[in-house]
C-alpha atoms as a PDB file:
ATOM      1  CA  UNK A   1     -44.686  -5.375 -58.030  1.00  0.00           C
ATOM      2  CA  UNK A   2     -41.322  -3.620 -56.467  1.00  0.00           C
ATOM      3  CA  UNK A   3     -41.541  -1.873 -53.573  1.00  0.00           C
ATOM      4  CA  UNK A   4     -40.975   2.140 -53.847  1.00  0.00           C
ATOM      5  CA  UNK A   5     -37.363   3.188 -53.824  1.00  0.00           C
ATOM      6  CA  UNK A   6     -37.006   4.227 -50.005  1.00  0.00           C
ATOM      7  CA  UNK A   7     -38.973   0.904 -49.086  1.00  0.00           C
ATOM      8  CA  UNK A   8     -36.075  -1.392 -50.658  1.00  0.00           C
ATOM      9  CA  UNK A   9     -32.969  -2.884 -48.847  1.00  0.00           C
ATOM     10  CA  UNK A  10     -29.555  -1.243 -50.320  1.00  0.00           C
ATOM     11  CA  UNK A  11     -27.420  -3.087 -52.497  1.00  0.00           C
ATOM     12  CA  UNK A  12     -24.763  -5.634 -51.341  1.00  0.00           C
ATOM     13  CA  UNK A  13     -21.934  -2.965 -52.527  1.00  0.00           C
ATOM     14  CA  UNK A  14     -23.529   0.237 -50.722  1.00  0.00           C
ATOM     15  CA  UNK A  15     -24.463  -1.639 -47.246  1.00  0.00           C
ATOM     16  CA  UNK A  16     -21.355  -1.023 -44.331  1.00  0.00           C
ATOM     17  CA  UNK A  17     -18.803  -3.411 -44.281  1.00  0.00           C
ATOM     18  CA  UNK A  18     -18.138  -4.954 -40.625  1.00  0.00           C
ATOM     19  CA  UNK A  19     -14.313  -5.485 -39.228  1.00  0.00           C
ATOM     20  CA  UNK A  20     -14.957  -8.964 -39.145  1.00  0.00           C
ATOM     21  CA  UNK A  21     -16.481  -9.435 -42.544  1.00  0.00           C
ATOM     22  CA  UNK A  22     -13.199  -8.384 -43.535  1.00  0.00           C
ATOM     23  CA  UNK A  23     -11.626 -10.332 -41.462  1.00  0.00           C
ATOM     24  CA  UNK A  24     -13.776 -13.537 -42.495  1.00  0.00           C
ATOM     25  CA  UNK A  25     -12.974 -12.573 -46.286  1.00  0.00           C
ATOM     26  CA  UNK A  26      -9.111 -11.970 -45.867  1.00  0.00           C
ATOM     27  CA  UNK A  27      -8.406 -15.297 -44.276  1.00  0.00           C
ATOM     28  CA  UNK A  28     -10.783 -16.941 -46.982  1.00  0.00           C
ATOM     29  CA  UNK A  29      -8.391 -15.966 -49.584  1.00  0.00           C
ATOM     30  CA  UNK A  30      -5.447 -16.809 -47.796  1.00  0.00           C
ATOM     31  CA  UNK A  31      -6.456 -20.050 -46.946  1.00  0.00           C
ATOM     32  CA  UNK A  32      -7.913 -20.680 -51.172  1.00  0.00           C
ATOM     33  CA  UNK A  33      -3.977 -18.995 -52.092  1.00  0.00           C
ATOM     34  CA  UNK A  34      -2.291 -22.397 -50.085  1.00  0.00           C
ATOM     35  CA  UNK A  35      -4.748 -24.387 -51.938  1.00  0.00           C
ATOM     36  CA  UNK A  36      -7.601 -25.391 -49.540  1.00  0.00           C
ATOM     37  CA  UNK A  37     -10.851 -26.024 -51.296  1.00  0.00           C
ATOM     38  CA  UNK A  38     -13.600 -23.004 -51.735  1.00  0.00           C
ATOM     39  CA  UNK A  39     -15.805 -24.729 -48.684  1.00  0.00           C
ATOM     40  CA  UNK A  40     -13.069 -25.383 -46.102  1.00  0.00           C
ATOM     41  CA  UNK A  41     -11.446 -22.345 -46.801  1.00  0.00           C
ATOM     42  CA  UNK A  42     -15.205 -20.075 -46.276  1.00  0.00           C
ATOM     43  CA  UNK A  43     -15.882 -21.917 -43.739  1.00  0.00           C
ATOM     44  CA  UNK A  44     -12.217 -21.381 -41.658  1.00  0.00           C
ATOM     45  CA  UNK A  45     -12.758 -17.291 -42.548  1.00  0.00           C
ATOM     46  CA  UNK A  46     -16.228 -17.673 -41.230  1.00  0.00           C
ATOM     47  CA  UNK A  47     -14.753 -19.634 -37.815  1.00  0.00           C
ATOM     48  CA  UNK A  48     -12.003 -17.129 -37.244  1.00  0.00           C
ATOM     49  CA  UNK A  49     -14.371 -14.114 -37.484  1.00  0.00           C
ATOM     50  CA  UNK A  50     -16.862 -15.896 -35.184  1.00  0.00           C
ATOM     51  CA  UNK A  51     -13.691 -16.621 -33.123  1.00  0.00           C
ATOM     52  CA  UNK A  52     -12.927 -12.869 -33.254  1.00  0.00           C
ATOM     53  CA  UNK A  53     -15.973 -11.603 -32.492  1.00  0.00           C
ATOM     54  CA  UNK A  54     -16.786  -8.692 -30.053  1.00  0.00           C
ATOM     55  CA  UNK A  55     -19.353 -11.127 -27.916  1.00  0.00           C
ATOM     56  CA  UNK A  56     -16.107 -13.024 -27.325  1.00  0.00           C
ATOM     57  CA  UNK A  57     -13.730 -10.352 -26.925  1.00  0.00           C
ATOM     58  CA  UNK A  58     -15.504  -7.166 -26.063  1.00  0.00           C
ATOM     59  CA  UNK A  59     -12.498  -5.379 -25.568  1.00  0.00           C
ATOM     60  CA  UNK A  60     -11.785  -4.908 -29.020  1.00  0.00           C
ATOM     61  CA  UNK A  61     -14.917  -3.109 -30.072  1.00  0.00           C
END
């Protein structure tokens, strides 16, 4: 059984998009474009947005 529509979480495409998501995804790509593989290059996106993060550097919020 579904829950009603206002009970369900929005789609992936319609929830907000965080600085740092984009971040994360941008440097993903860069680093699969000079040919790392698809794990080590999610997983340096995922360290430089963690690296980047406003509990880090709260200035930048």
């Amino acid at each position: 059984m579904t829950p009603p529509a206002e009970k369900r979480s929005a789609p992936a495409l319609l929830r907000t998009m965080r600085p740092f998501d984009i971040l994360a995804e941008c440097s993903r790509q860069e680093c699969l474009d000079k040919g790392y593989g698809k794990d080590e290059a999610m997983g340096r996106g995922i360290w430089l947005a963690e690296v980047s993060s406003p509990a880090i550097w709260p200035h930048t919020i």
